[in-house]
PDB file of N, CA and C in Angstrom:
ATOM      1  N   UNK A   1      -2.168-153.194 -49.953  1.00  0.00           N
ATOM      2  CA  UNK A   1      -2.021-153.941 -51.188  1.00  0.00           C
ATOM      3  C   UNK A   1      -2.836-153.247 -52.271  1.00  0.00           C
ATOM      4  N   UNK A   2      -2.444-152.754 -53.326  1.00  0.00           N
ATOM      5  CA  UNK A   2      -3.021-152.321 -54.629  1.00  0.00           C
ATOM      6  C   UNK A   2      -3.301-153.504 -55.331  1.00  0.00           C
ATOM      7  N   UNK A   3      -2.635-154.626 -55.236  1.00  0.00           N
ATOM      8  CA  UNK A   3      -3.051-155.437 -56.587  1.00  0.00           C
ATOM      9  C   UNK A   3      -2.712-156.926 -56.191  1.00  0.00           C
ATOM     10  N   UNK A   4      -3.567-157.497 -56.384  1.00  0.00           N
ATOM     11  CA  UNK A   4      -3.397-159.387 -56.084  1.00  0.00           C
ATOM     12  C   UNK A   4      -3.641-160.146 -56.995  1.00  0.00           C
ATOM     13  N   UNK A   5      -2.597-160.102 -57.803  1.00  0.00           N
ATOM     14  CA  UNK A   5      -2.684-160.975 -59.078  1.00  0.00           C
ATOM     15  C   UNK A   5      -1.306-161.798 -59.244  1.00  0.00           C
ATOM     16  N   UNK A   6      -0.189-161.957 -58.556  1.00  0.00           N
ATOM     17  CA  UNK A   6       1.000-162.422 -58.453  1.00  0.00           C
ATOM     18  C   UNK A   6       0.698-163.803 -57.222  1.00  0.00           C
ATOM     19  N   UNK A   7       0.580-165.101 -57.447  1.00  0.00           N
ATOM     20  CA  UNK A   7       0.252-166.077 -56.300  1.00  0.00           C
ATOM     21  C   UNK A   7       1.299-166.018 -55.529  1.00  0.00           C
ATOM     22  N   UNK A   8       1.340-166.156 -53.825  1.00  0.00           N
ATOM     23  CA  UNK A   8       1.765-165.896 -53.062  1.00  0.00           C
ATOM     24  C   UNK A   8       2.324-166.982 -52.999  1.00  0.00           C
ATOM     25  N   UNK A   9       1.770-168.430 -53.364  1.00  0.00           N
ATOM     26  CA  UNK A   9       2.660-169.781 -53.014  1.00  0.00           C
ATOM     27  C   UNK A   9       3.431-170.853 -54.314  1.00  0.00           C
ATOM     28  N   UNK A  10       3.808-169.990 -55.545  1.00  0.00           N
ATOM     29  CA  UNK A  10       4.443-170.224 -56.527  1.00  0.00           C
ATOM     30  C   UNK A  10       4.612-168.913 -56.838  1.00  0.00           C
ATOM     31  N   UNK A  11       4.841-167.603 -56.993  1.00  0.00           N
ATOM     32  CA  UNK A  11       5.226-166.581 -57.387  1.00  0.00           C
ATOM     33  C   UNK A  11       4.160-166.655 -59.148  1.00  0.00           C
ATOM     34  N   UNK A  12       3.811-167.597 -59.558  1.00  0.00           N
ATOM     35  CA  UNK A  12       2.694-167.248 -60.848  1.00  0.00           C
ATOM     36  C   UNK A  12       2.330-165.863 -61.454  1.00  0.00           C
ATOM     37  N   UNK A  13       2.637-165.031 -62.170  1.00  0.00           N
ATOM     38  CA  UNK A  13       1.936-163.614 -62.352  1.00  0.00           C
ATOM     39  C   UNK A  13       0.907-163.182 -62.904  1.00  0.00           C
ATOM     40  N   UNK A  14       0.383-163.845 -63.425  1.00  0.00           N
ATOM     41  CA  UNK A  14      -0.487-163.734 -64.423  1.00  0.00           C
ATOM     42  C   UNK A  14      -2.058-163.433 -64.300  1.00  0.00           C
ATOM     43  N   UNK A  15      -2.013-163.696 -62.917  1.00  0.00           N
ATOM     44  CA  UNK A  15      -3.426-163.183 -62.185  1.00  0.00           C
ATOM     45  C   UNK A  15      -4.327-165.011 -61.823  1.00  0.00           C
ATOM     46  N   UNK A  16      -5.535-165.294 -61.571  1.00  0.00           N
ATOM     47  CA  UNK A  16      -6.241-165.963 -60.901  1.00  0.00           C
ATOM     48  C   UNK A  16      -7.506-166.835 -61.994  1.00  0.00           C
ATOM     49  N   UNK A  17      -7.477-167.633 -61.918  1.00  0.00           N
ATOM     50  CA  UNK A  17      -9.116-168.216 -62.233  1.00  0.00           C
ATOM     51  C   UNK A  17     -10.283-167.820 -61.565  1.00  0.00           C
ATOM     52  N   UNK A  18     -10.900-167.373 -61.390  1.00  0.00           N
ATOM     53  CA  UNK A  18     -12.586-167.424 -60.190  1.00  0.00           C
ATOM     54  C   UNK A  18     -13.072-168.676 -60.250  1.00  0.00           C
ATOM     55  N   UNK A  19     -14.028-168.803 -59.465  1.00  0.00           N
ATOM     56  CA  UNK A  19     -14.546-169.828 -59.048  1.00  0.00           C
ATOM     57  C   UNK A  19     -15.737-169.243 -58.175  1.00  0.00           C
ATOM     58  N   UNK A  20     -16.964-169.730 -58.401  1.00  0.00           N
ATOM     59  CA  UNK A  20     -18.469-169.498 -58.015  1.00  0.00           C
ATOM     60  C   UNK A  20     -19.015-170.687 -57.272  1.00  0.00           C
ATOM     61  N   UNK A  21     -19.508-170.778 -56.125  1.00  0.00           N
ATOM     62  CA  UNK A  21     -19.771-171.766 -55.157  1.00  0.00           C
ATOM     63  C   UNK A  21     -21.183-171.455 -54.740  1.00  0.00           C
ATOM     64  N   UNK A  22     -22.279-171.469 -54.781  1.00  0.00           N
ATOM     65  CA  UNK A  22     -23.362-171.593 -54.128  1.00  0.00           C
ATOM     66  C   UNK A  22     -23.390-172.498 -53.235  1.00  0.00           C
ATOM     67  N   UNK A  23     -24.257-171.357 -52.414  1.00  0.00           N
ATOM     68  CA  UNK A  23     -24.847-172.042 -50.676  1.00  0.00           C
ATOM     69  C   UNK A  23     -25.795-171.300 -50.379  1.00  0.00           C
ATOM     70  N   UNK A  24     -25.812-171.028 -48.924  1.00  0.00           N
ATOM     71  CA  UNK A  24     -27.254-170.708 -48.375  1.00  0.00           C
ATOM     72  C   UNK A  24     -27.811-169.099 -48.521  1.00  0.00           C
ATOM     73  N   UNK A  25     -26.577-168.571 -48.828  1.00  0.00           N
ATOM     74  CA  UNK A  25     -26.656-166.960 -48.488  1.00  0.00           C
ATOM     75  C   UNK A  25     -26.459-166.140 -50.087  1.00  0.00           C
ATOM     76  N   UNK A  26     -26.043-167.093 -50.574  1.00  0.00           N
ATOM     77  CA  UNK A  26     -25.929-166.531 -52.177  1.00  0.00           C
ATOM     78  C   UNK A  26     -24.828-167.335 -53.089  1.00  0.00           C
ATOM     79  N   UNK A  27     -23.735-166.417 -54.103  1.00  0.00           N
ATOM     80  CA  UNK A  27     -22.723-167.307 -54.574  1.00  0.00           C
ATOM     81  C   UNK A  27     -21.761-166.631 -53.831  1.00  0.00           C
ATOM     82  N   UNK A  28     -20.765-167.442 -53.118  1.00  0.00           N
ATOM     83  CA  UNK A  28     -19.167-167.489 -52.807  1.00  0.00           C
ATOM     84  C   UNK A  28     -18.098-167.250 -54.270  1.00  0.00           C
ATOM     85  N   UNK A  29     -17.556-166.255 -54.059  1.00  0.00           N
ATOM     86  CA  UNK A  29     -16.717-165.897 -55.362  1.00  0.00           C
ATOM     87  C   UNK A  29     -15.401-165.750 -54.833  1.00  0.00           C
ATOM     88  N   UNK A  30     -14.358-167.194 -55.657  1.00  0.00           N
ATOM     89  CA  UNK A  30     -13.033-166.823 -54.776  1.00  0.00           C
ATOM     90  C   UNK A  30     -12.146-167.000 -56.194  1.00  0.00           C
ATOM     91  N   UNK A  31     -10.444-167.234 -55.703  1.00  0.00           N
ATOM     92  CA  UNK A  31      -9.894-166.751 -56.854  1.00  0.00           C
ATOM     93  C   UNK A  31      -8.979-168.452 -56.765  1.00  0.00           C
ATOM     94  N   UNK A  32      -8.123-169.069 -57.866  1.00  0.00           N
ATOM     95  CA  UNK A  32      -7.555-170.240 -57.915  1.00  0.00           C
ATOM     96  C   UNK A  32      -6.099-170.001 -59.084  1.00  0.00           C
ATOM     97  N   UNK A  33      -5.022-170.206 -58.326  1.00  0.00           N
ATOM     98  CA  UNK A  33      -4.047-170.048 -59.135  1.00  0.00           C
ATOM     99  C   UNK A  33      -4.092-171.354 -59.932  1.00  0.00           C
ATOM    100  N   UNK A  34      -3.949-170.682 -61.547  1.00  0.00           N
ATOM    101  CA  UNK A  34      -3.788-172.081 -62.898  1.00  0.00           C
ATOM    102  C   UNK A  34      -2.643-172.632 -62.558  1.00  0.00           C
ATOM    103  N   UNK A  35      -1.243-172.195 -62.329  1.00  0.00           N
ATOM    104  CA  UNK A  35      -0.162-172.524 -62.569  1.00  0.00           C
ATOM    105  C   UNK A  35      -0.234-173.873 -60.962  1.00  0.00           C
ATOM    106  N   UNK A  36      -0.709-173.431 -60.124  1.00  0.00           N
ATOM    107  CA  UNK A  36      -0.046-174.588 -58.631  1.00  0.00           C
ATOM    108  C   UNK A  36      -1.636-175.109 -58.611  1.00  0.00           C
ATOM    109  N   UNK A  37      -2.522-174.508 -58.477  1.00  0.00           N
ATOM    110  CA  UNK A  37      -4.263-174.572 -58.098  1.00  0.00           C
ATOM    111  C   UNK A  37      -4.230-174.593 -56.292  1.00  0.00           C
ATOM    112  N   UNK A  38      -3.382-173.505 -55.795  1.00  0.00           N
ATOM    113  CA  UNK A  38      -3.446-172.651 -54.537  1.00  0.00           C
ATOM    114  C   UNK A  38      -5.083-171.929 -54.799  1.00  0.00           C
ATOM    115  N   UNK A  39      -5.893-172.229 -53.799  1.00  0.00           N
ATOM    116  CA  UNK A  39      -7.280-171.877 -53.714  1.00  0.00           C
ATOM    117  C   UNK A  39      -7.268-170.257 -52.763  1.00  0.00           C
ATOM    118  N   UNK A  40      -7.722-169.085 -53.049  1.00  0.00           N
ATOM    119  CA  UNK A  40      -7.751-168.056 -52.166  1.00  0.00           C
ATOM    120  C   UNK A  40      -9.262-167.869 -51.695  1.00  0.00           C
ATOM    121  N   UNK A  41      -9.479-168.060 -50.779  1.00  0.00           N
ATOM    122  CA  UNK A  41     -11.163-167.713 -50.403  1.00  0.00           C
ATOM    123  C   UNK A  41     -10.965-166.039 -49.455  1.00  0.00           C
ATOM    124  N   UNK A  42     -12.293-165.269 -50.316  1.00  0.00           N
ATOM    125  CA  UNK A  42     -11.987-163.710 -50.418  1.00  0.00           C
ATOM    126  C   UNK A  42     -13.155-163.448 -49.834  1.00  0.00           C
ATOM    127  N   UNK A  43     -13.426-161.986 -49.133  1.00  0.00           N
ATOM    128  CA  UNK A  43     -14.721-161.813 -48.560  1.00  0.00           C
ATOM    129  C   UNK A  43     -15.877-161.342 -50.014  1.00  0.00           C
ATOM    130  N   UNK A  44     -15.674-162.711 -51.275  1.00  0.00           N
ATOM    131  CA  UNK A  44     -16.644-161.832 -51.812  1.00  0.00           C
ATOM    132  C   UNK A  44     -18.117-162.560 -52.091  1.00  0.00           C
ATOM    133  N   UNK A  45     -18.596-161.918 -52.219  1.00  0.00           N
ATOM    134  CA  UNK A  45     -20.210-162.766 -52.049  1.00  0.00           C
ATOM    135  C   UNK A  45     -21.563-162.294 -53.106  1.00  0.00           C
ATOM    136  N   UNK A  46     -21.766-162.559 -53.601  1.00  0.00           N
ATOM    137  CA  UNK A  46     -23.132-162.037 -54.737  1.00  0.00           C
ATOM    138  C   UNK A  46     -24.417-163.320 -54.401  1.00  0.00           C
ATOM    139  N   UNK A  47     -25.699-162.083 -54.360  1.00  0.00           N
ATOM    140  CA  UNK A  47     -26.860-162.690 -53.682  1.00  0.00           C
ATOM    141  C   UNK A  47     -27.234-163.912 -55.309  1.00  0.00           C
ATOM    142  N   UNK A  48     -26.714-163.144 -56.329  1.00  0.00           N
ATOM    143  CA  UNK A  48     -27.145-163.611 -57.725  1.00  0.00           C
ATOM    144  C   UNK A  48     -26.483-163.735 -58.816  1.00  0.00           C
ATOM    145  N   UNK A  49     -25.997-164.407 -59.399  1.00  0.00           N
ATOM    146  CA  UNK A  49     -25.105-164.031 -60.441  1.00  0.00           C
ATOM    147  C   UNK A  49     -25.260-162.898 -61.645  1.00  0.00           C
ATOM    148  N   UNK A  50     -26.901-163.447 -61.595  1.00  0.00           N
ATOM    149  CA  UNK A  50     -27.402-162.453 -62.844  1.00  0.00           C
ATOM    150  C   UNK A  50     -27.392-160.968 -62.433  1.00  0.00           C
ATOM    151  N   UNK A  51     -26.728-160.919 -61.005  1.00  0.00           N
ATOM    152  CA  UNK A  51     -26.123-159.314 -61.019  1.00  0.00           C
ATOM    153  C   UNK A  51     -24.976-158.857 -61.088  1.00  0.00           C
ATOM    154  N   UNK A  52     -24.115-159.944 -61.187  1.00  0.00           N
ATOM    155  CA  UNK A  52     -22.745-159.363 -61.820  1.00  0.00           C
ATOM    156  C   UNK A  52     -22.574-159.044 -63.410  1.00  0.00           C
ATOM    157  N   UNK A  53     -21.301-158.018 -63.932  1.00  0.00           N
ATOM    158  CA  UNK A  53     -21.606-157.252 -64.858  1.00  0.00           C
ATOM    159  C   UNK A  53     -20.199-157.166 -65.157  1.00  0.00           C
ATOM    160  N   UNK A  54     -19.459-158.188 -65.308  1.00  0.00           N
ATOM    161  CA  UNK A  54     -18.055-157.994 -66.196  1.00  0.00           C
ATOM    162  C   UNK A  54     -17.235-157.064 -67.443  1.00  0.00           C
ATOM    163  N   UNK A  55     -16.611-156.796 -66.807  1.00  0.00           N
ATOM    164  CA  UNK A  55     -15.804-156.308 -68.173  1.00  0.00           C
ATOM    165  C   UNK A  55     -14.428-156.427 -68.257  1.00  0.00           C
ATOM    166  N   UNK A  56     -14.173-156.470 -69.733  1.00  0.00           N
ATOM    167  CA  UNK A  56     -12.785-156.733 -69.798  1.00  0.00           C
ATOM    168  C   UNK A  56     -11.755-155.648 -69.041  1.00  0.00           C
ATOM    169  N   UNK A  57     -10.763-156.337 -69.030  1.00  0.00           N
ATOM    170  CA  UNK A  57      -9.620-155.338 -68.067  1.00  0.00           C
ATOM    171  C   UNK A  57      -8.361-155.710 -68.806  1.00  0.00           C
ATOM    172  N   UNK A  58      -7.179-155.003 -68.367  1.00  0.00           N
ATOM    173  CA  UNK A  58      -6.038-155.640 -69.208  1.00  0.00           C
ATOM    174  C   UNK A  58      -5.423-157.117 -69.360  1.00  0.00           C
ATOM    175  N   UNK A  59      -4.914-157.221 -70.551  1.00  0.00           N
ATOM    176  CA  UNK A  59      -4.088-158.471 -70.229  1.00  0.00           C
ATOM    177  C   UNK A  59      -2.784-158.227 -69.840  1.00  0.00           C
ATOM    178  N   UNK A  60      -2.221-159.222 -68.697  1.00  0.00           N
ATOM    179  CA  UNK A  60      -1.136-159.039 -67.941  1.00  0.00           C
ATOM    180  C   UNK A  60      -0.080-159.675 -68.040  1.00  0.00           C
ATOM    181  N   UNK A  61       0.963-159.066 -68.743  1.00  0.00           N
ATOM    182  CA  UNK A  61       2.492-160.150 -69.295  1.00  0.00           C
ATOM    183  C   UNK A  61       3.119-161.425 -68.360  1.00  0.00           C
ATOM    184  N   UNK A  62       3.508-162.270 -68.862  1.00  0.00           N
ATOM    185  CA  UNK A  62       3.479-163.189 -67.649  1.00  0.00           C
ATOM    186  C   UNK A  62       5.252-162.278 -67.019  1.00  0.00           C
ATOM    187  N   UNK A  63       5.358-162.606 -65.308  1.00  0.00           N
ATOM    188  CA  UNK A  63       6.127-162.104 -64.583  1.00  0.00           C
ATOM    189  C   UNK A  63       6.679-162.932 -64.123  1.00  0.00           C
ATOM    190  N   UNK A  64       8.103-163.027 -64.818  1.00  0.00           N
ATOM    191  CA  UNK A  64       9.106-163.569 -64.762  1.00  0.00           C
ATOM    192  C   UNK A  64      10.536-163.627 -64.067  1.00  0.00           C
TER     193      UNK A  64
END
């Protein structure tokens, strides 16, 4: 897979919401389709937030 931005359980294209969950080991970072709110939980994990470092990326036409 190159790219996971199309939801697998409404076809949606447009890519994902995140979502940040703290617990014991750090923050849980997963992804939430807007269009159905299909929840994807991903292996991703940050000890801190204040070490993530965003940047913009493209915007993606909706796929129709």
């Amino acid at each position: 897979m190159k790219e996971f931005r199309v939801c697998p359980a409404c076809n949606y294209g447009r890519g994902f919401h995140a979502y940040f969950k703290e617990h014991d080991e750090g923050v849980k970072i997963g992804l939430i389709c807007p269009s159905c709110g299909q929840s994807y939980d991903l292996p991703w994990q940050e000890k801190d937030l204040s070490s993530l470092s965003p940047e913009k990326g493209p915007v993606f036409p909706s796929k129709e």
